[in-house]
PDB file of N, CA and C in Angstrom:
ATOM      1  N   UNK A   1     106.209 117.588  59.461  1.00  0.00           N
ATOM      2  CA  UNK A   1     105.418 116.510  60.003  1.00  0.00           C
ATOM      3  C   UNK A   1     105.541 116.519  61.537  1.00  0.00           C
ATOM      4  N   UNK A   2     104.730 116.193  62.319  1.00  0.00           N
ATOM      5  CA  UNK A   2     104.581 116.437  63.482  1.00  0.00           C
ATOM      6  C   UNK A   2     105.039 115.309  63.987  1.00  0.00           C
ATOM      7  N   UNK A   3     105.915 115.198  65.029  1.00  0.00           N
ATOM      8  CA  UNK A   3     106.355 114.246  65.764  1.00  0.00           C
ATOM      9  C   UNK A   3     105.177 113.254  66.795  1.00  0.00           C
ATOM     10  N   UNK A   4     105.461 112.115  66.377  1.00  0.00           N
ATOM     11  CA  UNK A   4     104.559 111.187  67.705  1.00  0.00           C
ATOM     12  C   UNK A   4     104.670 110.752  68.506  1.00  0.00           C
ATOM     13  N   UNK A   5     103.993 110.524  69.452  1.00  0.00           N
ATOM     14  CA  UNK A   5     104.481 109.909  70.638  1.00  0.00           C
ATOM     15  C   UNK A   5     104.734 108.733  71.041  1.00  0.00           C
ATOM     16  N   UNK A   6     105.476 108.218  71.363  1.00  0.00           N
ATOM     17  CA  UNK A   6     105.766 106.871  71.814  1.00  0.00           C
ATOM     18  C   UNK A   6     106.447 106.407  73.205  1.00  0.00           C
ATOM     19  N   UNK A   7     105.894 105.605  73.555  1.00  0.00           N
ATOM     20  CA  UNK A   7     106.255 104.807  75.146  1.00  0.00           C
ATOM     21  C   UNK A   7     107.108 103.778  74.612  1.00  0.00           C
ATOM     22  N   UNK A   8     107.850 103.574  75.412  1.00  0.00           N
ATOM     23  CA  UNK A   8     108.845 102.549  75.610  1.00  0.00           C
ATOM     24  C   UNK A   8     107.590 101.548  76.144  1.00  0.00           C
ATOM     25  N   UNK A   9     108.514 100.117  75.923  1.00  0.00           N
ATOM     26  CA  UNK A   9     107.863  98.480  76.578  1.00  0.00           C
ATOM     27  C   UNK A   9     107.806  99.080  78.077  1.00  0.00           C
ATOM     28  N   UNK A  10     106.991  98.703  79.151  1.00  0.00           N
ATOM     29  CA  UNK A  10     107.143  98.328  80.269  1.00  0.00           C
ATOM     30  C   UNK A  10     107.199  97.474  80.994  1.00  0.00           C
ATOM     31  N   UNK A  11     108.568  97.421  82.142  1.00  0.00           N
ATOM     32  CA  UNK A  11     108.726  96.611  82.751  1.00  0.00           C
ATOM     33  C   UNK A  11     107.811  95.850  83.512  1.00  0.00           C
ATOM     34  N   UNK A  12     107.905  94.652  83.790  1.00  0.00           N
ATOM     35  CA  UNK A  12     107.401  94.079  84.742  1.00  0.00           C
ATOM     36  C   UNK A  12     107.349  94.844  86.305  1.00  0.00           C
ATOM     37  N   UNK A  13     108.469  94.939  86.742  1.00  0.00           N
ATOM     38  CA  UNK A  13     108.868  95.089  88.270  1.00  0.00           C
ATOM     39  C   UNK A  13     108.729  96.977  88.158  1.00  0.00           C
ATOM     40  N   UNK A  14     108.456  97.274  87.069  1.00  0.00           N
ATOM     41  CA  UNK A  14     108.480  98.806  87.119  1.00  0.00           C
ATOM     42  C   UNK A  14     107.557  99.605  87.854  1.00  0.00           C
ATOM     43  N   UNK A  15     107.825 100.522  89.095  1.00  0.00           N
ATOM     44  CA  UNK A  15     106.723 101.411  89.489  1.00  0.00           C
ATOM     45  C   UNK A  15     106.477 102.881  89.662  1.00  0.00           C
ATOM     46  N   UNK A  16     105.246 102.886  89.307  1.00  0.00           N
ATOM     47  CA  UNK A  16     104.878 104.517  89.280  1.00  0.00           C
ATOM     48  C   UNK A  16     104.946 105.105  90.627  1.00  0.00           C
ATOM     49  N   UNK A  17     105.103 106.407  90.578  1.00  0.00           N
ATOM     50  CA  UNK A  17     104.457 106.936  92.379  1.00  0.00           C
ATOM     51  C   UNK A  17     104.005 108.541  91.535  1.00  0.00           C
ATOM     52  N   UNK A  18     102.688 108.773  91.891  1.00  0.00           N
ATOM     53  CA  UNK A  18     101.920 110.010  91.812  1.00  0.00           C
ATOM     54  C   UNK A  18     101.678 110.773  92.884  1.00  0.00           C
ATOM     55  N   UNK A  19     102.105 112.084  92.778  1.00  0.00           N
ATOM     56  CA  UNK A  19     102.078 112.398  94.508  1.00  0.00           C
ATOM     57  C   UNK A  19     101.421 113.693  93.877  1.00  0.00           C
ATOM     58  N   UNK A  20     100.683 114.501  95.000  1.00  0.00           N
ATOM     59  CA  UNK A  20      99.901 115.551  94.898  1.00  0.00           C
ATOM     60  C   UNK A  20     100.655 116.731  96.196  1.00  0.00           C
ATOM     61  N   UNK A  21     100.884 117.669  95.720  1.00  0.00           N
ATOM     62  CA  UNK A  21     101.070 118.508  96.836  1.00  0.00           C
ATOM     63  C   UNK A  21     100.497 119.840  96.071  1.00  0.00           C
ATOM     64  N   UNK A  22     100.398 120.735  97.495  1.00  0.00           N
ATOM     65  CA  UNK A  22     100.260 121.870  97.556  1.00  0.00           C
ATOM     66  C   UNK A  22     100.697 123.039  98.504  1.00  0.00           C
ATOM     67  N   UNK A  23     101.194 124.062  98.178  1.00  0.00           N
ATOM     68  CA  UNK A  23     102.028 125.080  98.407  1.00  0.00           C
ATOM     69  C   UNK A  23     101.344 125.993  99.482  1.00  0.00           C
ATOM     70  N   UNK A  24     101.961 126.163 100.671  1.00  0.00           N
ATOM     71  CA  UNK A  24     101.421 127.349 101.539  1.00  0.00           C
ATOM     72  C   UNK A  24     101.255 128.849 101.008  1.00  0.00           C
ATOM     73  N   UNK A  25     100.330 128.995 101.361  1.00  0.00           N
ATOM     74  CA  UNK A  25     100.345 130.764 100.801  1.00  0.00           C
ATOM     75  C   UNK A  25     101.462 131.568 100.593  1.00  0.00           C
ATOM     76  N   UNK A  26     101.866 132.234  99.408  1.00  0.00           N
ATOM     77  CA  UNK A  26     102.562 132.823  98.855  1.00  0.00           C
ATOM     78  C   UNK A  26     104.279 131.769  98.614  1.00  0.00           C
ATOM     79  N   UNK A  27     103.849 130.614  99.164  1.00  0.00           N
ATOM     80  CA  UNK A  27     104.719 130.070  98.949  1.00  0.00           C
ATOM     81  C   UNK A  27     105.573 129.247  97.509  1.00  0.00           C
ATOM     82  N   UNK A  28     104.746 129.515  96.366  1.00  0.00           N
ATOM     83  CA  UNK A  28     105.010 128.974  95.160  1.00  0.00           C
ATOM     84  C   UNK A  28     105.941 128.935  94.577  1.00  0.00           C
ATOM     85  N   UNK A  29     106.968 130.011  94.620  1.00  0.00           N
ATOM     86  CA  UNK A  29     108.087 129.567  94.245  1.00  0.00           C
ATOM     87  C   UNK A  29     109.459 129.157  94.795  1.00  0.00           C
ATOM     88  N   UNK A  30     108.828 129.257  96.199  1.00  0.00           N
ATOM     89  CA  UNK A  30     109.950 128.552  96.761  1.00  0.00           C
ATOM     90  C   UNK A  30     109.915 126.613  96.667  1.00  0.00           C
ATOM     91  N   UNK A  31     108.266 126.432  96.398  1.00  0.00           N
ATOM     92  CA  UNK A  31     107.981 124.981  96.243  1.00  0.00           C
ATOM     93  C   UNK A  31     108.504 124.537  94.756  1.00  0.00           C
ATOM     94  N   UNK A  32     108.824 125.533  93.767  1.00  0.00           N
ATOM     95  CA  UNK A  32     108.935 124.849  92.746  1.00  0.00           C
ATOM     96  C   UNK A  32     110.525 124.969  92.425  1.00  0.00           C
ATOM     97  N   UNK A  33     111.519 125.971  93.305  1.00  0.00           N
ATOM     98  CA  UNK A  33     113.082 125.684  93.546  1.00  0.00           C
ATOM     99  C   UNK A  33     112.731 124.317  93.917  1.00  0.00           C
ATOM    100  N   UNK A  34     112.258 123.936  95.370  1.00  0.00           N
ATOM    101  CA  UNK A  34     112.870 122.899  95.407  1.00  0.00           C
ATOM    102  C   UNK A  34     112.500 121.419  94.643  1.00  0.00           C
ATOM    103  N   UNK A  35     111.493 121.699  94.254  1.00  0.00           N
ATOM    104  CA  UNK A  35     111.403 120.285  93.182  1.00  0.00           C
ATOM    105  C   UNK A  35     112.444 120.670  92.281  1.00  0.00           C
ATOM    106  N   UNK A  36     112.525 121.768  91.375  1.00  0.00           N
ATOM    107  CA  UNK A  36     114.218 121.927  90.703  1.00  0.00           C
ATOM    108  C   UNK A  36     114.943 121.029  90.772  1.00  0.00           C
ATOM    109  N   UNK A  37     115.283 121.452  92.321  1.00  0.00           N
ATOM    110  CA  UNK A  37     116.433 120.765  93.393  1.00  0.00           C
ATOM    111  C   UNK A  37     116.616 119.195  92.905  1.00  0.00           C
ATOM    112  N   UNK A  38     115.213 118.871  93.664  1.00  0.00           N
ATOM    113  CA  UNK A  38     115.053 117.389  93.653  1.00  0.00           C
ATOM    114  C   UNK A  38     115.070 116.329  92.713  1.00  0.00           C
ATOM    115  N   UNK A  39     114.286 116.813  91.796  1.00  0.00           N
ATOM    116  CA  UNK A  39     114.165 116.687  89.977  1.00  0.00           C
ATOM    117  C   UNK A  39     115.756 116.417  89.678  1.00  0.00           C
ATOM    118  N   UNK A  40     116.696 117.041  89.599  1.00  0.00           N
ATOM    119  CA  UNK A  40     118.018 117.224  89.128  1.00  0.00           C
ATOM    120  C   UNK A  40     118.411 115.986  89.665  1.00  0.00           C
ATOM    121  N   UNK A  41     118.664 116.025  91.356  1.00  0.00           N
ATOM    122  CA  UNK A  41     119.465 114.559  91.988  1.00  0.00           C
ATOM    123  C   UNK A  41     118.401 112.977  91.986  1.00  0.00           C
ATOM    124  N   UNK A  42     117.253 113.256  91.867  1.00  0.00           N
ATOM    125  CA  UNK A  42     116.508 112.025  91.591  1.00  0.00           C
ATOM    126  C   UNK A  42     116.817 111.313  90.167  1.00  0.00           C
ATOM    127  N   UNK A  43     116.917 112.386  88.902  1.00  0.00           N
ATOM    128  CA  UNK A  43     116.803 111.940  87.565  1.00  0.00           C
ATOM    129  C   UNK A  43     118.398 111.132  87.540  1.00  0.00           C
ATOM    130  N   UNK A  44     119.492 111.219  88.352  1.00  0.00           N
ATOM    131  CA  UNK A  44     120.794 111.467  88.554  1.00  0.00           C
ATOM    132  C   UNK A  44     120.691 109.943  89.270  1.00  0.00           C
ATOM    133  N   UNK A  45     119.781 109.286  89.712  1.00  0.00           N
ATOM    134  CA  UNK A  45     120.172 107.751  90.298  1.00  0.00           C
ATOM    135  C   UNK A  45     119.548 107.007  89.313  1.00  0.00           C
ATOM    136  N   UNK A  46     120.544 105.791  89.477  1.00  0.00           N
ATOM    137  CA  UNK A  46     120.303 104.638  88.749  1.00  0.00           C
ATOM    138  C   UNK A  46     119.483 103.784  88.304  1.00  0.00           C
ATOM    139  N   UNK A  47     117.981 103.652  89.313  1.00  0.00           N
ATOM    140  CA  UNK A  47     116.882 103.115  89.054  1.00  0.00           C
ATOM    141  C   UNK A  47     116.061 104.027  89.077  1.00  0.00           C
ATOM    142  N   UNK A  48     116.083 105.065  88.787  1.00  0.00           N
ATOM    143  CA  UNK A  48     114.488 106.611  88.649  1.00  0.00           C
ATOM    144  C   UNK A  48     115.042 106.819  86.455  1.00  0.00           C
ATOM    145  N   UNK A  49     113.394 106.341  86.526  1.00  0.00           N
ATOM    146  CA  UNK A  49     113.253 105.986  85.190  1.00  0.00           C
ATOM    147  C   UNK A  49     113.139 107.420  84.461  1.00  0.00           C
ATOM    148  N   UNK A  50     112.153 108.432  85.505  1.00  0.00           N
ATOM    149  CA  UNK A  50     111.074 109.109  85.045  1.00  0.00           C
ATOM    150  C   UNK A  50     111.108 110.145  86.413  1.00  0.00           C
ATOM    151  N   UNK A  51     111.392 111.360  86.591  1.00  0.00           N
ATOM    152  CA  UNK A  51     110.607 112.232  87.332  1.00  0.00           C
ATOM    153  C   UNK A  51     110.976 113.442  87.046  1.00  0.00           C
ATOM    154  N   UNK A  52     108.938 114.139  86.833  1.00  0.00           N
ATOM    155  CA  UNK A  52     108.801 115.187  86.376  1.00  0.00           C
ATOM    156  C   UNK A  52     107.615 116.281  87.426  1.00  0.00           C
ATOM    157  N   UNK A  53     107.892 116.808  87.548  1.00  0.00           N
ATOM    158  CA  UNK A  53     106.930 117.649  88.150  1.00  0.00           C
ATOM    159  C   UNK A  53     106.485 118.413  87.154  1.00  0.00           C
ATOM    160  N   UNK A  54     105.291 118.753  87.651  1.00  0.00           N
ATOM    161  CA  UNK A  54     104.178 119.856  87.095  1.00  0.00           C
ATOM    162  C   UNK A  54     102.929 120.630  87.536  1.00  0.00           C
ATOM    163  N   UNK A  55     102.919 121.745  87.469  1.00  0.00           N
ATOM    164  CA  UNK A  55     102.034 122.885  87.957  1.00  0.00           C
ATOM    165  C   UNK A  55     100.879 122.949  86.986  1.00  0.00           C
ATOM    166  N   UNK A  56      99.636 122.848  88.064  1.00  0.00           N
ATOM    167  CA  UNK A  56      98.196 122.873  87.717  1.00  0.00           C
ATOM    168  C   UNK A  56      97.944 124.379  86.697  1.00  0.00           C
ATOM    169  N   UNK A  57      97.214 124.163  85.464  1.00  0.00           N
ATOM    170  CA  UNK A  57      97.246 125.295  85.327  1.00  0.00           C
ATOM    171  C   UNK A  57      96.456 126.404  85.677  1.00  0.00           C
ATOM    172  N   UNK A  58      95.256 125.744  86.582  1.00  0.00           N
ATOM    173  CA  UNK A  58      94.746 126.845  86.954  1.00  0.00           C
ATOM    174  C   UNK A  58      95.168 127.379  88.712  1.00  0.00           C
ATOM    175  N   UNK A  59      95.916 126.578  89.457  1.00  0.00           N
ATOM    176  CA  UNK A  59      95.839 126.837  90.753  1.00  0.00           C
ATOM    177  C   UNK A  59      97.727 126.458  90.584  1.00  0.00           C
ATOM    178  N   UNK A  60      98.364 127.727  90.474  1.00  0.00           N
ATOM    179  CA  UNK A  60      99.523 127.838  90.318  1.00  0.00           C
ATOM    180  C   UNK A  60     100.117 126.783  91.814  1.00  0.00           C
ATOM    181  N   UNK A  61      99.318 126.905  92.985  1.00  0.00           N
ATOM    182  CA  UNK A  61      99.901 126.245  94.255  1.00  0.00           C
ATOM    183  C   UNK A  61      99.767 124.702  94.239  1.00  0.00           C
ATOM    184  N   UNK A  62      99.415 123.951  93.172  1.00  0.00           N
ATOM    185  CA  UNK A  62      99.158 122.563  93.240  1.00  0.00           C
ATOM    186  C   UNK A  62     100.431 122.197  92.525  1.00  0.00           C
ATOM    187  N   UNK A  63     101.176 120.704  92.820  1.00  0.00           N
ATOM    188  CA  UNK A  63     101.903 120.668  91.883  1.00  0.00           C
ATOM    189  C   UNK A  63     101.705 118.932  92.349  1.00  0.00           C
ATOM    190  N   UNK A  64     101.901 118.292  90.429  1.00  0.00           N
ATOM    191  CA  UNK A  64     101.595 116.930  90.373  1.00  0.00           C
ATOM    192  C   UNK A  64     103.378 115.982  90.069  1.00  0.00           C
ATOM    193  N   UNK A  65     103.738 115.347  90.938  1.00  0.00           N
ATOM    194  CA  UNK A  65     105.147 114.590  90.502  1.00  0.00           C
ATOM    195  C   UNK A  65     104.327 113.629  89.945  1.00  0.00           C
ATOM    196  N   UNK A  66     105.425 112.841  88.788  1.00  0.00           N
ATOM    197  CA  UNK A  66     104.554 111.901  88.384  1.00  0.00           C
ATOM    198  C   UNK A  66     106.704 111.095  88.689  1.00  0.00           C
ATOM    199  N   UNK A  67     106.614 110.498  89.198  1.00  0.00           N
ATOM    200  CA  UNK A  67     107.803 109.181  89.628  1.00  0.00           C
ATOM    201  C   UNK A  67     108.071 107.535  89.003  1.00  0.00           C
ATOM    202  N   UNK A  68     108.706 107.648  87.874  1.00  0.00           N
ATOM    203  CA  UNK A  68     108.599 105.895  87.629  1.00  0.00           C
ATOM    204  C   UNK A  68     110.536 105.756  87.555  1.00  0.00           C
ATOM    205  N   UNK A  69     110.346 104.065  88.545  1.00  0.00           N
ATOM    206  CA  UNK A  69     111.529 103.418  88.947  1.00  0.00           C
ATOM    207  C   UNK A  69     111.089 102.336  88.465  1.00  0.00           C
ATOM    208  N   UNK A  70     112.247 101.443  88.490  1.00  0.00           N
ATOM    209  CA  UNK A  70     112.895 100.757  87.512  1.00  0.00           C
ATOM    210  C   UNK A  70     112.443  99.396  88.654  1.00  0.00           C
ATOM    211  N   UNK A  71     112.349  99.326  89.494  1.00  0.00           N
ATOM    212  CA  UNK A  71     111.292  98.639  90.581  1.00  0.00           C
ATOM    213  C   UNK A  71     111.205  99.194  92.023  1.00  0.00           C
ATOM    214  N   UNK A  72     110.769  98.441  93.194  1.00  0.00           N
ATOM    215  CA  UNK A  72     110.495  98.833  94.317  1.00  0.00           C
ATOM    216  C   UNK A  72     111.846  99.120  95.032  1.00  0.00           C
ATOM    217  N   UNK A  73     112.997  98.574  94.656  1.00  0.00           N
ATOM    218  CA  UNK A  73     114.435  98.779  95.650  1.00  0.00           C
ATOM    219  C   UNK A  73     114.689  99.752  94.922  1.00  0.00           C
ATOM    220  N   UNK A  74     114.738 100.102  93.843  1.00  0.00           N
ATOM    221  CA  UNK A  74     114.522 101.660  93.018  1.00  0.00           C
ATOM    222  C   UNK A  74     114.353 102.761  93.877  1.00  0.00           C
ATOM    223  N   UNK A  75     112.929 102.501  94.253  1.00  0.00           N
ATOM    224  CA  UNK A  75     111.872 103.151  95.135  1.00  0.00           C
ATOM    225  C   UNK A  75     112.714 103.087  96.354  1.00  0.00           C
ATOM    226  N   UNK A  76     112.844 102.233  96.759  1.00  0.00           N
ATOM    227  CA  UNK A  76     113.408 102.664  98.864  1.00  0.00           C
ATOM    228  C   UNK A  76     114.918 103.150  98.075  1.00  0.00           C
ATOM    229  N   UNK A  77     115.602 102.835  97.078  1.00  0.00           N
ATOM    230  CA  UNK A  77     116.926 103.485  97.417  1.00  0.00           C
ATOM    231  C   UNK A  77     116.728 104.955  97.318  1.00  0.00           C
ATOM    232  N   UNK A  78     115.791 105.529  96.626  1.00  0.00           N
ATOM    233  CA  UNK A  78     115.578 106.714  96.122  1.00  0.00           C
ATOM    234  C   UNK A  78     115.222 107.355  97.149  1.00  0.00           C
ATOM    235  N   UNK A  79     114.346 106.981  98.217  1.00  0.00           N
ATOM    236  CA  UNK A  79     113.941 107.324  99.491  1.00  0.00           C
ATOM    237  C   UNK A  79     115.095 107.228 100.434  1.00  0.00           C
ATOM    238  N   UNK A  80     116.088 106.347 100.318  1.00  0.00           N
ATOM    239  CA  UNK A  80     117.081 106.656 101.262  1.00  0.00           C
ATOM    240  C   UNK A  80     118.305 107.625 100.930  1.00  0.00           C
ATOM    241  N   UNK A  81     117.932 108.368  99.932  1.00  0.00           N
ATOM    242  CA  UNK A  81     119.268 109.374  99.442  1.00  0.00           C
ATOM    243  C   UNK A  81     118.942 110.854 100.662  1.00  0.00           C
ATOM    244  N   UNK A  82     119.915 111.221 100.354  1.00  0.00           N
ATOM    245  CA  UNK A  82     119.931 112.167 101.258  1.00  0.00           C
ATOM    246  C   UNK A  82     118.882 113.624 100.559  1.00  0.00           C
ATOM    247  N   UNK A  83     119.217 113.384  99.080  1.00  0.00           N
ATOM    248  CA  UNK A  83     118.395 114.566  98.392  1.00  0.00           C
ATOM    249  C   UNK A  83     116.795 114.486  98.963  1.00  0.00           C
ATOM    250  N   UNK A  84     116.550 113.133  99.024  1.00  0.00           N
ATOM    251  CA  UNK A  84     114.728 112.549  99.094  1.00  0.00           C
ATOM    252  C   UNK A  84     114.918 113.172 100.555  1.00  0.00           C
ATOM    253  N   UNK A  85     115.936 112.864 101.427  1.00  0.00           N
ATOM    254  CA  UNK A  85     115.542 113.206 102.922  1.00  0.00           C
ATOM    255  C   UNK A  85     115.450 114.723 102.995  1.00  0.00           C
ATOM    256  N   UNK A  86     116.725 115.367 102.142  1.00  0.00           N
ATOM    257  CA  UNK A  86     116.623 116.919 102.840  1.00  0.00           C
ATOM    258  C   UNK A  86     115.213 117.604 101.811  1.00  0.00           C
ATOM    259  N   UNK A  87     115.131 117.194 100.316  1.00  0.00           N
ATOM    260  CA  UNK A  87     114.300 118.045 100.527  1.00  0.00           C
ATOM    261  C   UNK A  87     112.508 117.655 100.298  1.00  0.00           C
ATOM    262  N   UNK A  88     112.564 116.072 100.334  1.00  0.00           N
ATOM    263  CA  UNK A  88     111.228 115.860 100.381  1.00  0.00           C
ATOM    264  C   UNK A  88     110.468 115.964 101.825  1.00  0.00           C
ATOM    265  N   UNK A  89     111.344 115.341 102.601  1.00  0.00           N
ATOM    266  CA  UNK A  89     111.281 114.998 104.202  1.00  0.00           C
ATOM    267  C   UNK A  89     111.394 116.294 104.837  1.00  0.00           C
ATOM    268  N   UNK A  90     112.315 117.187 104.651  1.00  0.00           N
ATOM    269  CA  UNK A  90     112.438 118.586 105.562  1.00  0.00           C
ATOM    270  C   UNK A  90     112.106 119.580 105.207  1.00  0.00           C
ATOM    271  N   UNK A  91     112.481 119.970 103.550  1.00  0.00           N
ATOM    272  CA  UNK A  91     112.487 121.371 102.937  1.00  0.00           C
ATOM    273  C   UNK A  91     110.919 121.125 103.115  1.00  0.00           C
ATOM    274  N   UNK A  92     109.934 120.738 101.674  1.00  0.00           N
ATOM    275  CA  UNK A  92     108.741 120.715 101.300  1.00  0.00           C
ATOM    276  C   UNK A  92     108.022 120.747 102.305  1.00  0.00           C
ATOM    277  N   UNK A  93     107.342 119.799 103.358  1.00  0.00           N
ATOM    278  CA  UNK A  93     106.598 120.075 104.787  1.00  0.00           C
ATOM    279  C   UNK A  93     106.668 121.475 105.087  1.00  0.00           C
ATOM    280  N   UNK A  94     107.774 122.413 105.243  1.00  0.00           N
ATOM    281  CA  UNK A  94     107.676 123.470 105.643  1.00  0.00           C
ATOM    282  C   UNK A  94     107.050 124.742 104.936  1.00  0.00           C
ATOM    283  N   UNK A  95     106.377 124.591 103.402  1.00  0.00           N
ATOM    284  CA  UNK A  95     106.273 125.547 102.786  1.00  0.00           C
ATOM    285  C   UNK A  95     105.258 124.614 101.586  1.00  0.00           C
ATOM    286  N   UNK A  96     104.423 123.278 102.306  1.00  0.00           N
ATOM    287  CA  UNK A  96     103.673 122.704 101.387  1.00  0.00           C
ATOM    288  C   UNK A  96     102.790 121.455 102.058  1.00  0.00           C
ATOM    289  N   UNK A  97     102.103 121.153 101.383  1.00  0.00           N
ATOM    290  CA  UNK A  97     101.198 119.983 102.054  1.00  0.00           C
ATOM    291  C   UNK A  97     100.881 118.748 100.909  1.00  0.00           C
ATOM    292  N   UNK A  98     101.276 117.791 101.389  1.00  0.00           N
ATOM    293  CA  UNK A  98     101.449 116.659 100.486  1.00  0.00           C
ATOM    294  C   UNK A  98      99.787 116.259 100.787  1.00  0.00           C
ATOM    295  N   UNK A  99      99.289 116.569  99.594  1.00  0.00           N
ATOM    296  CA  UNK A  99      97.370 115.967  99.537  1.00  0.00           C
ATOM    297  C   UNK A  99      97.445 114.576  98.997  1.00  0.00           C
ATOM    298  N   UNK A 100      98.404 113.834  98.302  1.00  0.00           N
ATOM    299  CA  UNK A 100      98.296 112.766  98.252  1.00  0.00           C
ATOM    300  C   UNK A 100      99.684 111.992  97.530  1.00  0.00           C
ATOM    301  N   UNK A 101      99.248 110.438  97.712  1.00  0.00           N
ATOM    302  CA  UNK A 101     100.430 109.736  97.083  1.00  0.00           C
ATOM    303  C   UNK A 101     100.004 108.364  96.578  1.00  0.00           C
ATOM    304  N   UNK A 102     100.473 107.927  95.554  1.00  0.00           N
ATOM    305  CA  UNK A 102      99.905 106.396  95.220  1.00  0.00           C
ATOM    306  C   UNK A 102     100.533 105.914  94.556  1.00  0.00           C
ATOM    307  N   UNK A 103     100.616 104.416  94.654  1.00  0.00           N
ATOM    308  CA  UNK A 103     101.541 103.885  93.995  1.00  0.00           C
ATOM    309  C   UNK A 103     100.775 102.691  92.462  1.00  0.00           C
ATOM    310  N   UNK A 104     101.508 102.783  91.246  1.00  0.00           N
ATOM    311  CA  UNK A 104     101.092 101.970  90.484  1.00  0.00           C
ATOM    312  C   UNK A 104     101.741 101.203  89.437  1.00  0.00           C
ATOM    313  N   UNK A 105     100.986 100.148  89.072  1.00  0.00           N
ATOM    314  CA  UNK A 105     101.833  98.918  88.319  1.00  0.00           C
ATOM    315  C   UNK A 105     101.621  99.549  87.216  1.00  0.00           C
ATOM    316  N   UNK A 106     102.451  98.957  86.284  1.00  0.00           N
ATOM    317  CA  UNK A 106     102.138  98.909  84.595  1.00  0.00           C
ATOM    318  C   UNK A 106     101.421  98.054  84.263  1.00  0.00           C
ATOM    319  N   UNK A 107     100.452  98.117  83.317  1.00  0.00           N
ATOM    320  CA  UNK A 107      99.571  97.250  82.747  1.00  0.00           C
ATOM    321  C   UNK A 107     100.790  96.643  81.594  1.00  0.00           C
ATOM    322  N   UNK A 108     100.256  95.195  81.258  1.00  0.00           N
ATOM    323  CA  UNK A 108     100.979  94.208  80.401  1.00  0.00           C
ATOM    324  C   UNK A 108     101.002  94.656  79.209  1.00  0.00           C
TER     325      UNK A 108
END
């Protein structure tokens, strides 16, 4: 029998962040070490509910994070770790281009 899917309740104060990037030429796998990287010490704090990255399947250089915290101080503590600084803030810029970011509530 095939397994189904199921979501947990969602929080009230809970938020998403969807971010879009893309990889400088020939740069693809050095962009997807470091989400590795990042993935590992983000999933590793206390209010990051949820973060997964994933590669487009047709344009190996796109890659979609999908980010849910447990609320917004979630969110800035996660931004003030040093992992978010070295490798969202320094590594990625150098070998990628963030096309977008947004933030969203849970529906009731």
């Amino acid at each position: 029998m095939a397994a189904r899917c199921s979501a947990t309740e969602s929080q009230p104060d809970m938020v998403v962040l969807a971010v879009v990037w893309k990889s400088h030429a020939g740069q693809e796998q050095k962009v997807a070490e470091i989400f590795a990287a990042l993935s590992k010490a983000a999933r590793a704090e206390p209010g990051c509910q949820m973060f997964l990255v994933h590669r487009h399947r047709d344009d190996p250089s796109r890659f979609f994070v999908y980010e849910q915290y447990r609320d917004d101080a979630a969110l800035q503590a996660h931004r003030e770790t040093e992992h978010f600084k070295r490798y969202a803030r320094e590594d990625l810029p150098r070998v990628a281009d963030r096309l977008e970011g947004n933030l969203y509530d849970p529906l009731p």
